[in-house]
Structure formats: structure tokens, C-alpha cells
N, C-alpha and C. Protein backbone atom coordinates (compact mmCIF):
# COMPACT_ATOMS: atom_id res chain seq x y z
N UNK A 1 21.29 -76.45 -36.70
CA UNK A 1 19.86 -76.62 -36.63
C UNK A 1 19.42 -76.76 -35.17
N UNK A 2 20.15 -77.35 -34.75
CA UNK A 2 20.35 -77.86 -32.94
C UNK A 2 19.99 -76.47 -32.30
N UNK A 3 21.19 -75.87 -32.72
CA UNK A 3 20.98 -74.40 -32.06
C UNK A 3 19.82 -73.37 -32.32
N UNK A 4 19.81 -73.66 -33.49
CA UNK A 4 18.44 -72.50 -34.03
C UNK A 4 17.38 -73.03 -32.99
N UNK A 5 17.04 -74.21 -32.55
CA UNK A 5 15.96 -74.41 -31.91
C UNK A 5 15.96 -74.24 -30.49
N UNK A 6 17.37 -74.18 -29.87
CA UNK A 6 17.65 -74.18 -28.72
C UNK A 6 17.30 -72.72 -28.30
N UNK A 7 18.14 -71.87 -29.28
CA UNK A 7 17.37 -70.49 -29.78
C UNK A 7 15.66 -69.91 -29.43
N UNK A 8 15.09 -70.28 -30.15
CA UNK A 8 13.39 -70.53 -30.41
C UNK A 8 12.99 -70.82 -28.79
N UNK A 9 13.64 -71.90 -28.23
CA UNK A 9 13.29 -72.23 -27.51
C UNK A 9 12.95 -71.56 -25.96
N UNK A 10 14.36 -70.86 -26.19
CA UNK A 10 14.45 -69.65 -24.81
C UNK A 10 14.20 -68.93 -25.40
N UNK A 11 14.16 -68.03 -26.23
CA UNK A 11 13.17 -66.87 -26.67
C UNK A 11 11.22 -67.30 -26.34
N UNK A 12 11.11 -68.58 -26.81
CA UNK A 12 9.37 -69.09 -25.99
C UNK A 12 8.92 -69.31 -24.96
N UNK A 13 10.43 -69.52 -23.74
CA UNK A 13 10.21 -69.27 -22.97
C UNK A 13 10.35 -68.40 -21.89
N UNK A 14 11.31 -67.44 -22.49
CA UNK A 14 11.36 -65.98 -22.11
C UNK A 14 10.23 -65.18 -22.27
N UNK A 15 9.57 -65.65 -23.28
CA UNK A 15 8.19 -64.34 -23.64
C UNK A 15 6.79 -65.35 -22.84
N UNK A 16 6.87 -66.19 -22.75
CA UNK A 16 6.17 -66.91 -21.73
C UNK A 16 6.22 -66.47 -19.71
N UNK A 17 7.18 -66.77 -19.26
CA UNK A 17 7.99 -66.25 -18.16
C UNK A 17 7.55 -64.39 -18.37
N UNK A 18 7.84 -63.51 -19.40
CA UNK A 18 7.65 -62.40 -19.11
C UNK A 18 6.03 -61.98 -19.03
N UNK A 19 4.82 -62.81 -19.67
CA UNK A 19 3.52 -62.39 -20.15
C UNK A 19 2.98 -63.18 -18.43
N UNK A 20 3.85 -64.36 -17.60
CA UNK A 20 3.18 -64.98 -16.46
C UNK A 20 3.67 -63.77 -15.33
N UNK A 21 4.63 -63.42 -15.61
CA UNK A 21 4.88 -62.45 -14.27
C UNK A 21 4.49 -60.93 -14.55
N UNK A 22 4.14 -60.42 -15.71
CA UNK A 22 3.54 -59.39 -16.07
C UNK A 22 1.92 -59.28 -15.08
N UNK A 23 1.02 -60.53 -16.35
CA UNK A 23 -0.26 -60.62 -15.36
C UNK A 23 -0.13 -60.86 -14.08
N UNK A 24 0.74 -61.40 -12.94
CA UNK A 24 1.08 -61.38 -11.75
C UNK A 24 0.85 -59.95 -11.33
N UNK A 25 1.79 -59.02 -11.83
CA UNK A 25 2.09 -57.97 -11.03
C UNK A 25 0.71 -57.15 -11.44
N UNK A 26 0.42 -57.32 -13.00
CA UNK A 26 -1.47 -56.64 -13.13
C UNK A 26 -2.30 -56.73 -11.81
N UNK A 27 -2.46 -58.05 -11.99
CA UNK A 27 -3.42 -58.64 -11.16
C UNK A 27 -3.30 -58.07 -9.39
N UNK A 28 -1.94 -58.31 -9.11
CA UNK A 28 -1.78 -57.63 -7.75
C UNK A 28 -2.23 -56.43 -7.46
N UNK A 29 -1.84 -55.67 -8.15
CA UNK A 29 -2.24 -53.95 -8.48
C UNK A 29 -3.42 -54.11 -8.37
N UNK A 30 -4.22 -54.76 -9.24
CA UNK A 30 -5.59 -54.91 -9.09
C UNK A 30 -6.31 -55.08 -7.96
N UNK A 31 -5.75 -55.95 -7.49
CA UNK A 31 -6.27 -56.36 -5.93
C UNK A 31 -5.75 -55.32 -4.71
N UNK A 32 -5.01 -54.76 -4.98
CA UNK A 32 -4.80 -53.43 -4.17
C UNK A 32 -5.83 -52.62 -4.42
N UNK A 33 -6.02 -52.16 -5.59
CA UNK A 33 -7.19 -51.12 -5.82
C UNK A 33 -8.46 -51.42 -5.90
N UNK A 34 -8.57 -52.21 -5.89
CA UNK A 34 -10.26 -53.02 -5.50
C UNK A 34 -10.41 -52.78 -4.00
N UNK A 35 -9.22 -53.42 -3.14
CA UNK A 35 -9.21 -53.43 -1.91
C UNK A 35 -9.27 -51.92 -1.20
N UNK A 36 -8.44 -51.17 -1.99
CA UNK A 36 -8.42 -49.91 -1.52
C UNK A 36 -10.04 -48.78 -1.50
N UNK A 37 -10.77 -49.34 -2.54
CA UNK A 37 -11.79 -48.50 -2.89
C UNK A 37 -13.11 -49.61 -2.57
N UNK A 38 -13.04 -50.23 -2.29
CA UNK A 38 -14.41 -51.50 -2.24
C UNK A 38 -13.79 -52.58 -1.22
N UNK A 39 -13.53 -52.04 0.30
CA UNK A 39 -12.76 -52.67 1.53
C UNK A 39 -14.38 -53.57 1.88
N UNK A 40 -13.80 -54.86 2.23
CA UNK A 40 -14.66 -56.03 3.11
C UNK A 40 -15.28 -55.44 3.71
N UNK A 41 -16.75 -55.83 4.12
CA UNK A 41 -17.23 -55.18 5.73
C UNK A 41 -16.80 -56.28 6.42
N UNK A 42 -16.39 -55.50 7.81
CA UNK A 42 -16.30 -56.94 8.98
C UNK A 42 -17.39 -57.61 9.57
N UNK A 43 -17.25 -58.68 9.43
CA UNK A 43 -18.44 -59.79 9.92
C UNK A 43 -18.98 -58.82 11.76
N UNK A 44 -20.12 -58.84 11.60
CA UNK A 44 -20.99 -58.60 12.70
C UNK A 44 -20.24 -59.35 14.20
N UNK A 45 -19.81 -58.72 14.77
CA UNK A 45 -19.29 -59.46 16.21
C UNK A 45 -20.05 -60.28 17.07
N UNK A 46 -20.23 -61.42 17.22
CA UNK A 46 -21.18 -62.55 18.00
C UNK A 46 -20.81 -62.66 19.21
N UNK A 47 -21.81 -62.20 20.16
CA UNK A 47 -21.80 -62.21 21.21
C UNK A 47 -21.50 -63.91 21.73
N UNK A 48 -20.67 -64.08 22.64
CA UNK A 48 -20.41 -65.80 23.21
C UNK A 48 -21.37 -66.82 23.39
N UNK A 49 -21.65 -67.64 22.71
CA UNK A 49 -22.68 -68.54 23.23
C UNK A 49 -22.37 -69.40 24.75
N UNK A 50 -24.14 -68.90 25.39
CA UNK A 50 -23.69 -69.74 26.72
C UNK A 50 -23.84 -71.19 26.38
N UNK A 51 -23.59 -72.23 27.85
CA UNK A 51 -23.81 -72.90 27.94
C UNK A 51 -25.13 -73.62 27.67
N UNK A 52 -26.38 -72.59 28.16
CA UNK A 52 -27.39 -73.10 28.11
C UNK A 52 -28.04 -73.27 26.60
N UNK A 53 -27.30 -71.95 25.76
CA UNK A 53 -27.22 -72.44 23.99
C UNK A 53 -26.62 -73.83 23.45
N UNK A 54 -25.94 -74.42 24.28
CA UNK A 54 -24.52 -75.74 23.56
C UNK A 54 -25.72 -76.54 23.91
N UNK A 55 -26.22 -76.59 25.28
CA UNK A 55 -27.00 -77.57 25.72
C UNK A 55 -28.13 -77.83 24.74
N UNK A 56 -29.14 -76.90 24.37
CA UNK A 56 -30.25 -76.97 23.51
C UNK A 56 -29.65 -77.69 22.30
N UNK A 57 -28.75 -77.37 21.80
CA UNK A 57 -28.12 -77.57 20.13
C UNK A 57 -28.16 -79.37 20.69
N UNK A 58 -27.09 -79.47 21.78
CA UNK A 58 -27.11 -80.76 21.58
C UNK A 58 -28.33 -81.31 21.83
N UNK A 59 -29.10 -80.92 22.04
CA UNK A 59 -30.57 -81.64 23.02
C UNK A 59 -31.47 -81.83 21.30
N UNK A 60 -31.62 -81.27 20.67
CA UNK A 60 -31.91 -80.85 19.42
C UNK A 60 -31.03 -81.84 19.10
N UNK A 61 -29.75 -81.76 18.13
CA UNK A 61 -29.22 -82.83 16.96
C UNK A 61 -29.73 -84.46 17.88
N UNK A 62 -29.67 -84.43 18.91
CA UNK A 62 -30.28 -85.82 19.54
C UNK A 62 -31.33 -85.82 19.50
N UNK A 63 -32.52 -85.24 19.59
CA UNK A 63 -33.96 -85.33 19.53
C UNK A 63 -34.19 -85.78 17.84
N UNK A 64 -33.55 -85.29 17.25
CA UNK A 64 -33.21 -85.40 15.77
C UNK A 64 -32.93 -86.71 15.08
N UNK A 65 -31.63 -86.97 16.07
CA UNK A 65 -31.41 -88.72 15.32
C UNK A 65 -31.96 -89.56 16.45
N UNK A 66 -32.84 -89.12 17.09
CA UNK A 66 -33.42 -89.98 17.46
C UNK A 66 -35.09 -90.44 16.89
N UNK A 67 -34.98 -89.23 16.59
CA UNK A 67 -36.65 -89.36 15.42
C UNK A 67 -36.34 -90.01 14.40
N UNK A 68 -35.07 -89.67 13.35
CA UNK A 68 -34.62 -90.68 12.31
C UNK A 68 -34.94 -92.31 12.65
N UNK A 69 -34.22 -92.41 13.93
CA UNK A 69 -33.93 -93.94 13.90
C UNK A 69 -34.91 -94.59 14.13
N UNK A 70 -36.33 -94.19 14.73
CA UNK A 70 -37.70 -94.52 15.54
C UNK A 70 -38.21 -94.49 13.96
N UNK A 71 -37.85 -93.69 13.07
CA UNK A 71 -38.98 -93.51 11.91
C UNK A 71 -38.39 -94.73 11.04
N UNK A 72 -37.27 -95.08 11.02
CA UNK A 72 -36.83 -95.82 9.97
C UNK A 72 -36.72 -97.65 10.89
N UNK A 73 -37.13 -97.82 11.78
CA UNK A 73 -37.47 -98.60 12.25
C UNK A 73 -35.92 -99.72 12.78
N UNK A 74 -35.40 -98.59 12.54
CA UNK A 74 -33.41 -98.95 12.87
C UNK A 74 -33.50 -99.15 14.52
């Protein structure tokens, strides 16, 4: 009886193991041919931000929490 189940057992998980690496290799294929026929566009190339951009940003998030803290009476 031992055995019959030990049986059952790797046969459930043989057909388990074969249906997880089956959809694996589907799925890959898939993603090849998606990729192959419907390729990413590449993100737009951004020119370097200067310095005088870093400066504003920070001048800004500080003008910012500094209005917070004046409004909330902190």
C-alpha cells in the first residue's frame, strides 16, 4: 500500500515538474516573439542637467518646505 502511494506520488510529481517547465519554455518563446516583432522604443536621450538646473530644484524643494513650515505654524 506504502508503495502504491509512493508510486502516485512521483508520477504527481513528475506530471507537475513536466506542466512547470513546459509553461517555462512556452512562455520564453513567447517573450522572444513579442520581443522580436513589438521591440521597446528607447527612452528619448536627456541632454545633462547643468548646474544651474540642480541649483533651481534645490532652491524650489526649499522654498517649498519652507512655505509648509511658515503655513503650519511649525
Amino acid at each position: 500500500m506504502i508503495l502504491e502511494a509512493l508510486k502516485y506520488m512521483v508520477l504527481g510529481m513528475t506530471v507537475v515538474f513536466a506542466f512547470l517547465y513546459l509553461l517555462t519554455v512556452i512562455l520564453e518563446f513567447q517573450r522572444k516573439i513579442i520581443e522580436k516583432y513589438f521591440p521597446e522604443d528607447e527612452p528619448p536621450k536627456q541632454k545633462p542637467k547643468s548646474k544651474k538646473d540642480k541649483l533651481k530644484k534645490v532652491a524650489a524643494i526649499a522654498a517649498a518646505i519652507h512655505h509648509k513650515r511658515t503655513q503650519n505654524g511649525n
